[in-house]
C-alpha atoms as a PDB file:
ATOM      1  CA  UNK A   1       6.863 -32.613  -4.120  1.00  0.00           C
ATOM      2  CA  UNK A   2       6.584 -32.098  -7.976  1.00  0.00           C
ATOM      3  CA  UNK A   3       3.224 -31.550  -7.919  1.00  0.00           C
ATOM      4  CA  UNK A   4       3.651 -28.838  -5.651  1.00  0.00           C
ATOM      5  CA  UNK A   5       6.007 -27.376  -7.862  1.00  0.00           C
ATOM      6  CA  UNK A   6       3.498 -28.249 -10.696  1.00  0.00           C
ATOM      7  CA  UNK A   7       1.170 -25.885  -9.216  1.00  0.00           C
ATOM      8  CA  UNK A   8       3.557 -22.923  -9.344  1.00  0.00           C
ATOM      9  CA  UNK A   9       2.154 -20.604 -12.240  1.00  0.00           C
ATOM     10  CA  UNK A  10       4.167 -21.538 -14.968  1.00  0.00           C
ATOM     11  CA  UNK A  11       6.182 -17.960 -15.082  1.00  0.00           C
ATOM     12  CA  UNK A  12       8.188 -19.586 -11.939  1.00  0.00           C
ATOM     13  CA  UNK A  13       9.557 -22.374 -13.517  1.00  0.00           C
ATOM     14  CA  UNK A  14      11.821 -23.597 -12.692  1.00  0.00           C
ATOM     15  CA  UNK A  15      11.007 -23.186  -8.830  1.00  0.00           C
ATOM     16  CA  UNK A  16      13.022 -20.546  -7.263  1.00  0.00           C
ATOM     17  CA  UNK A  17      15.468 -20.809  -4.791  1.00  0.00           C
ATOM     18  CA  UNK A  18      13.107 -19.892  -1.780  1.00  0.00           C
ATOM     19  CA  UNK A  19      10.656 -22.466  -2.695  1.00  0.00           C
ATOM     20  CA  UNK A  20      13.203 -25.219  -3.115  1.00  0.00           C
ATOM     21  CA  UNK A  21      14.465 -24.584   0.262  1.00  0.00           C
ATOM     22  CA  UNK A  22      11.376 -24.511   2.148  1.00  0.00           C
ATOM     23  CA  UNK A  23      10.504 -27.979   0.303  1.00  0.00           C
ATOM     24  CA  UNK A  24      13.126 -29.431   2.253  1.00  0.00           C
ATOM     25  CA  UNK A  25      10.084 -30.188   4.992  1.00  0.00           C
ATOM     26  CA  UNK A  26       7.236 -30.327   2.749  1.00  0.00           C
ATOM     27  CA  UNK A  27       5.012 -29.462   5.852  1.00  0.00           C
ATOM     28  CA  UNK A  28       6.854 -26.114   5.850  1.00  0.00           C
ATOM     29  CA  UNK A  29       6.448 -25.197   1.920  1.00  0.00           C
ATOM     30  CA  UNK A  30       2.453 -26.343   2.428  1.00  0.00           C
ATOM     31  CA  UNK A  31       1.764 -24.257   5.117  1.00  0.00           C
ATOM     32  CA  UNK A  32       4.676 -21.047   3.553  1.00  0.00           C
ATOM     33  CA  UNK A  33       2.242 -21.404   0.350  1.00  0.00           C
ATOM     34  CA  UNK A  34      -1.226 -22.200   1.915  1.00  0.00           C
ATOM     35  CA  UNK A  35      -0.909 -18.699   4.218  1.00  0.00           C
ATOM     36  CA  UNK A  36       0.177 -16.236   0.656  1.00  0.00           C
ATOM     37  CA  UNK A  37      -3.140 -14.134   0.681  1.00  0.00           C
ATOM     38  CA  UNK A  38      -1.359 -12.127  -1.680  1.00  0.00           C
ATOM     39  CA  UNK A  39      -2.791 -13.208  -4.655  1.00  0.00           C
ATOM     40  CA  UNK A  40      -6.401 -14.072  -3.328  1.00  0.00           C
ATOM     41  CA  UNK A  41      -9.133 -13.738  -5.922  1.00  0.00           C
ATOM     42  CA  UNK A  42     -10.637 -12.172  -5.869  1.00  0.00           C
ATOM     43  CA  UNK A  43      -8.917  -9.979  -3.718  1.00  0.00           C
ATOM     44  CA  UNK A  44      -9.877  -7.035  -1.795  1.00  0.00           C
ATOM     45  CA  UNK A  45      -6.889  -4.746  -3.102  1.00  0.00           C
ATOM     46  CA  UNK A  46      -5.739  -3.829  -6.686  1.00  0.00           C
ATOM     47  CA  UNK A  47      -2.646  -5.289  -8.166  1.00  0.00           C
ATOM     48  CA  UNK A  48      -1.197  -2.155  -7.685  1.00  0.00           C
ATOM     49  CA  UNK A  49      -2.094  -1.835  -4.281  1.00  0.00           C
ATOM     50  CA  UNK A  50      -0.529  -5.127  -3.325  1.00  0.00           C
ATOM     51  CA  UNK A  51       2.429  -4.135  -5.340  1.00  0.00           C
ATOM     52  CA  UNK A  52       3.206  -0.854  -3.668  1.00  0.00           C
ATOM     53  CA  UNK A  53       2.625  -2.446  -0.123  1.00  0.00           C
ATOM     54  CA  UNK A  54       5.015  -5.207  -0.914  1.00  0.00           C
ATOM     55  CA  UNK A  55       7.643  -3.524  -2.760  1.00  0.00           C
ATOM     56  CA  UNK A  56       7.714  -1.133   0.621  1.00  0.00           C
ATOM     57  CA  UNK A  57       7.652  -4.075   2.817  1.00  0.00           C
ATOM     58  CA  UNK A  58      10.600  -5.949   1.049  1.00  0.00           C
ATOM     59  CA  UNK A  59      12.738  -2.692   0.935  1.00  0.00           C
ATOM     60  CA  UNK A  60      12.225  -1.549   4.222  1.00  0.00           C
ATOM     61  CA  UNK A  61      13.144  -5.324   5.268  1.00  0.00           C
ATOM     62  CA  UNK A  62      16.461  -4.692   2.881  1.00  0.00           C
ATOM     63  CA  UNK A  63      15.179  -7.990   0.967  1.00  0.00           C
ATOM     64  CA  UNK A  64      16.538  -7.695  -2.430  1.00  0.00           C
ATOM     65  CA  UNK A  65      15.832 -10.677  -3.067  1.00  0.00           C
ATOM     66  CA  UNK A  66      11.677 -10.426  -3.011  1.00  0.00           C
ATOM     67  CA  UNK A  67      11.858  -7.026  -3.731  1.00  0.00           C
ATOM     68  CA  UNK A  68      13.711  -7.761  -7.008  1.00  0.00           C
ATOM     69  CA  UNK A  69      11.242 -10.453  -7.797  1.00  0.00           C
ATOM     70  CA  UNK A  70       8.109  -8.239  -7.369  1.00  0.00           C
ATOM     71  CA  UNK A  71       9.802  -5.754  -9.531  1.00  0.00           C
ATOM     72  CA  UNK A  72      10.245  -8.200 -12.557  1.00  0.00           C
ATOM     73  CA  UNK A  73       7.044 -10.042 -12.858  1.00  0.00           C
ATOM     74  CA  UNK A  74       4.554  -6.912 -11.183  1.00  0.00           C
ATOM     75  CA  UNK A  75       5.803  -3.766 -11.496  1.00  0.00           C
ATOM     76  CA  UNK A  76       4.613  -2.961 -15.492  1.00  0.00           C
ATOM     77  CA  UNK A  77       1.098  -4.868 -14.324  1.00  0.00           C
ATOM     78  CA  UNK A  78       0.589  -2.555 -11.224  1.00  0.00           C
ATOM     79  CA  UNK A  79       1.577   0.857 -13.539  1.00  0.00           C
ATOM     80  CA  UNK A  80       4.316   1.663 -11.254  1.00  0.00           C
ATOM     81  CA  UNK A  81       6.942   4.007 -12.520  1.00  0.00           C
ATOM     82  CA  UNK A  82      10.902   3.758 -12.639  1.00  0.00           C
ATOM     83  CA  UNK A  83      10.517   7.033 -10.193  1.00  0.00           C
ATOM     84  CA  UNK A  84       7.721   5.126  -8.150  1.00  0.00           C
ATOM     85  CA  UNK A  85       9.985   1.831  -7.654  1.00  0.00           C
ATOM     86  CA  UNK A  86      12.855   3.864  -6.797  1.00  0.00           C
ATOM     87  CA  UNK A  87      11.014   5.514  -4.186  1.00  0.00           C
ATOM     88  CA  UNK A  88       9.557   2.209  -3.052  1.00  0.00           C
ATOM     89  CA  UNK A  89      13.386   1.795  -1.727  1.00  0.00           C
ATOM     90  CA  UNK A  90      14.816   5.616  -0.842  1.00  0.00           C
ATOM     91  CA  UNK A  91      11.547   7.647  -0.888  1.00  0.00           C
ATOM     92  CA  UNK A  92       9.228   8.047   2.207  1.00  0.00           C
ATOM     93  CA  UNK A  93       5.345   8.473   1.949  1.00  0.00           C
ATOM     94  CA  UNK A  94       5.645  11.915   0.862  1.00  0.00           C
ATOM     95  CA  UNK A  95       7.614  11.665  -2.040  1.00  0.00           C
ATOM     96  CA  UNK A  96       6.036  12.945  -5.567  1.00  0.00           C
ATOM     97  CA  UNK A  97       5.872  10.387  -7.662  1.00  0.00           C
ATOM     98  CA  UNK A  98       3.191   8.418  -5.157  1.00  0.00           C
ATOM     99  CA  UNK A  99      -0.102   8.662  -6.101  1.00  0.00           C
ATOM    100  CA  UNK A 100      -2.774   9.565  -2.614  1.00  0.00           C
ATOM    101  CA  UNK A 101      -3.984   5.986  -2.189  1.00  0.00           C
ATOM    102  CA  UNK A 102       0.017   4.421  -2.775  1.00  0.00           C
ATOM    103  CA  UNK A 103       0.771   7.337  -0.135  1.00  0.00           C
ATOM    104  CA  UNK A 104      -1.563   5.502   2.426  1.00  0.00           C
ATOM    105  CA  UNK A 105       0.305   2.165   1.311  1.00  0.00           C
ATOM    106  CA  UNK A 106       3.394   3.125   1.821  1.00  0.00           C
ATOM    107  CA  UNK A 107       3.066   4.901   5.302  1.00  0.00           C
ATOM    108  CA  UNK A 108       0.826   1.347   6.329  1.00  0.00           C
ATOM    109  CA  UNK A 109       4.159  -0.369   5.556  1.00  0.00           C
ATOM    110  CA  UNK A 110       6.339   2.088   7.539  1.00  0.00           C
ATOM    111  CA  UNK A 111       4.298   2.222  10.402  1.00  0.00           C
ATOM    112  CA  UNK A 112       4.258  -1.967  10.806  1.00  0.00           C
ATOM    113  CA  UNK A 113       7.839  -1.769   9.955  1.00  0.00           C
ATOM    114  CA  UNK A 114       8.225   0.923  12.775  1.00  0.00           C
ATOM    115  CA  UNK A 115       6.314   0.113  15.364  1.00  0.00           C
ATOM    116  CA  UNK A 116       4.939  -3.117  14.618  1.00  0.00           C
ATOM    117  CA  UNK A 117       1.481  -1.355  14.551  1.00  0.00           C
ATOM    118  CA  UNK A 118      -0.853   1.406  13.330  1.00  0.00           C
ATOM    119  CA  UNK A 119      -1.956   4.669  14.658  1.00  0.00           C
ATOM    120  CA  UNK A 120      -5.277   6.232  15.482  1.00  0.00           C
ATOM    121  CA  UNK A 121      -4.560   8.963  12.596  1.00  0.00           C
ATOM    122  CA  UNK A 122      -3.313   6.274  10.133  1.00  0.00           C
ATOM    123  CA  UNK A 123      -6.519   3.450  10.788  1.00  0.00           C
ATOM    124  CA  UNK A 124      -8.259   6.522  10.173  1.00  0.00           C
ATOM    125  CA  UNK A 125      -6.350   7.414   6.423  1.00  0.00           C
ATOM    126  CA  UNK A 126      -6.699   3.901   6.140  1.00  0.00           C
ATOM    127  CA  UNK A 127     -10.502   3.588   6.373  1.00  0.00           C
ATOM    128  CA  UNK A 128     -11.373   6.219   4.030  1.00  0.00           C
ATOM    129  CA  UNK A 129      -9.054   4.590   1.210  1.00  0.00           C
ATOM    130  CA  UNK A 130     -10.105   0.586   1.834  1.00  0.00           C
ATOM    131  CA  UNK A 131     -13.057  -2.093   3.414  1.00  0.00           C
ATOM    132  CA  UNK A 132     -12.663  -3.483   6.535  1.00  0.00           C
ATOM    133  CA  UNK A 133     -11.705  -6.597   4.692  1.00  0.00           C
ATOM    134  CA  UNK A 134      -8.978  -5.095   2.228  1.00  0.00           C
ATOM    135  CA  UNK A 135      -7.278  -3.567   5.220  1.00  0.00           C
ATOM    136  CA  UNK A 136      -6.989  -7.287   6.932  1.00  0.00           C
ATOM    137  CA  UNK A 137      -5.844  -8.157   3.898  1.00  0.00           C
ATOM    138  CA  UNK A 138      -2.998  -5.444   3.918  1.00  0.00           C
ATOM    139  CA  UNK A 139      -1.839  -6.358   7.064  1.00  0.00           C
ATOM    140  CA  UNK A 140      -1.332 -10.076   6.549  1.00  0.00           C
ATOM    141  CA  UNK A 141       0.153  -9.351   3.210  1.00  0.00           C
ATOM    142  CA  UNK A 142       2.375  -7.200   4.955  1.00  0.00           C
ATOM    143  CA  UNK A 143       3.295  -9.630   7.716  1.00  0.00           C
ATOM    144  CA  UNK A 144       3.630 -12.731   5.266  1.00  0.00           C
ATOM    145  CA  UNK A 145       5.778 -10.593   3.419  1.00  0.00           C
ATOM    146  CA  UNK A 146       8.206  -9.393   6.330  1.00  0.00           C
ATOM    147  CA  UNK A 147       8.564 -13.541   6.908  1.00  0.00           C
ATOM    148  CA  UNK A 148       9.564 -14.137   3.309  1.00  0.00           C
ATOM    149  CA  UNK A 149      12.337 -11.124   4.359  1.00  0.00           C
ATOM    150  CA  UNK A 150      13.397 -13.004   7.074  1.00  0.00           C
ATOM    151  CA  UNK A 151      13.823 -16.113   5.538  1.00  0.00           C
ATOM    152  CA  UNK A 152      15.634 -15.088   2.333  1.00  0.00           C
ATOM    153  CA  UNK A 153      17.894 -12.655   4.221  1.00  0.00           C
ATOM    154  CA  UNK A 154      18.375 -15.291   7.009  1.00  0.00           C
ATOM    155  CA  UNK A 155      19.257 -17.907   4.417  1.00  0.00           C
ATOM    156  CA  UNK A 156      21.157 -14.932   2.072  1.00  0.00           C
ATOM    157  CA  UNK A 157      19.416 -16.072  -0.747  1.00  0.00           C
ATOM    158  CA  UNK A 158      21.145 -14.967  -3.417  1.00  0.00           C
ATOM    159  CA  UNK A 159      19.061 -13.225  -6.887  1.00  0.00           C
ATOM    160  CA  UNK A 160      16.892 -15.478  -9.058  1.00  0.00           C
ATOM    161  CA  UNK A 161      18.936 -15.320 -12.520  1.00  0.00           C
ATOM    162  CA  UNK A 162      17.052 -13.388 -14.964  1.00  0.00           C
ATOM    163  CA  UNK A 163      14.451 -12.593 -13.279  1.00  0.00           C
ATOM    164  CA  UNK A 164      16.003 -10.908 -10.171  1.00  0.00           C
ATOM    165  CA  UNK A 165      17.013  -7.006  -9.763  1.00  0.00           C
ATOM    166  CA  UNK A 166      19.139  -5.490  -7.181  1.00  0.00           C
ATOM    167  CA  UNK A 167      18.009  -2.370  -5.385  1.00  0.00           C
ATOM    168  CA  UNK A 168      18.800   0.505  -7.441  1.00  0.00           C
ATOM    169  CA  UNK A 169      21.746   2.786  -6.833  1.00  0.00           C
ATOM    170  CA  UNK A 170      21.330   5.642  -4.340  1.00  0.00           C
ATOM    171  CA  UNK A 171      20.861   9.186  -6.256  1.00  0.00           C
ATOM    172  CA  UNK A 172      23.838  11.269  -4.875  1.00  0.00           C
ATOM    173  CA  UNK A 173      20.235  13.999  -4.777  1.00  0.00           C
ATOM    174  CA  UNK A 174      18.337  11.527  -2.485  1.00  0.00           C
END
C-alpha cells in the first residue's frame, strides 16, 4: 500500500484522510485513483478550466472538504480570484467576476447537478468554447468529482489540517 501512497505527488504527504480510507480495500483506492482524469496530460482543459468546474461541482455537492482542498493547492495556479472562489460557492453563472468561458463551466456544473444532464442550448455554448474530447473530459471530471462528494460527505470527513478551508461566510449582500 506504501507504494501507492509513494506515488501521491509529494505536496499530499502525508496521504489525506480520503485516500487512507479508501486504502482500506486496496482494490477500491486502485480503481478511486486509476478513474481521476482530472489531471490527464496532457489534458484537454486548462488548469483553470478544471478548477472552476470542480470548485462548482464540490460546492454545489456542499463538499467542503474537496472544495477546500482544490482551493489550497489550485486556486493561485488557475488565476482564480477571492471574488471568483466565493462565487464558485454563492454565485450562479451570471455573476461578474466569471470570465465567458468559466461562465460556460459553471452553468455545465449546474446543469449535471440539476438535472443530471445537459441541454440542447447548453451542448451548444459548450461546443463553441471546447473539442469534442475536452467536453468528455468535463463531464467525467464532473461525475468523478460528485463521487469524491459523496464519499467524503457520506464518511463526514472532516478538513485536511493546514491545507483545508471551509466555505466562506455568506455576504449578508449575497
Amino acid at each position: 500500500m506504501q507504494a501507492l501512497f509513494d506515488r501521491l505527488p509529494a505536496s499530499w504527504s502525508p496521504p489525506f484522510k480520503l485516500f487512507t480510507v479508501l486504502a482500506r480495500d486496496e482494490r477500491l483506492l486502485l480503481r478511486f485513483t486509476g478513474s481521476a482524469v482530472s489531471y490527464l496530460e496532457p489534458s484537454h482543459v486548462t488548469v483553470r478550466e478544471r478548477e472552476v468546474l470542480l470548485l462548482r461541482v464540490t460546492a454545489r455537492c456542499r463538499c467542503a472538504y474537496e472544495w477546500g482542498m482544490r482551493v489550497h493547492y489550485f486556486a493561485d495556479e488557475a488565476g482564480l480570484t477571492e471574488a471568483q472562489i466565493y462565487a464558485s460557492v454563492y454565485g450562479d453563472a451570471d455573476d461578474a467576476s466569471w470570465q465567458p468561458t468559466d461562465k460556460v463551466l459553471v452553468r455545465l456544473a449546474d446543469e449535471l447537478h440539476d438535472t443530471v444532464s445537459v441541454s440542447e442550448q447548453h451542448w451548444t455554448a459548450l461546443r463553441t468554447k471546447f473539442s469534442d474530447e475536452a467536453i468528455i473530459q468535463l463531464l467525467l471530471m464532473a461525475g468523478n468529482y460528485r463521487t469524491v462528494a459523496y464519499i467524503a460527505n457520506g464518511l463526514r470527513l472532516p478538513l485536511e489540517p493546514e491545507v483545508g478551508r471551509p466555505f466562506p461566510a455568506k455576504l449578508e449582500s449575497s
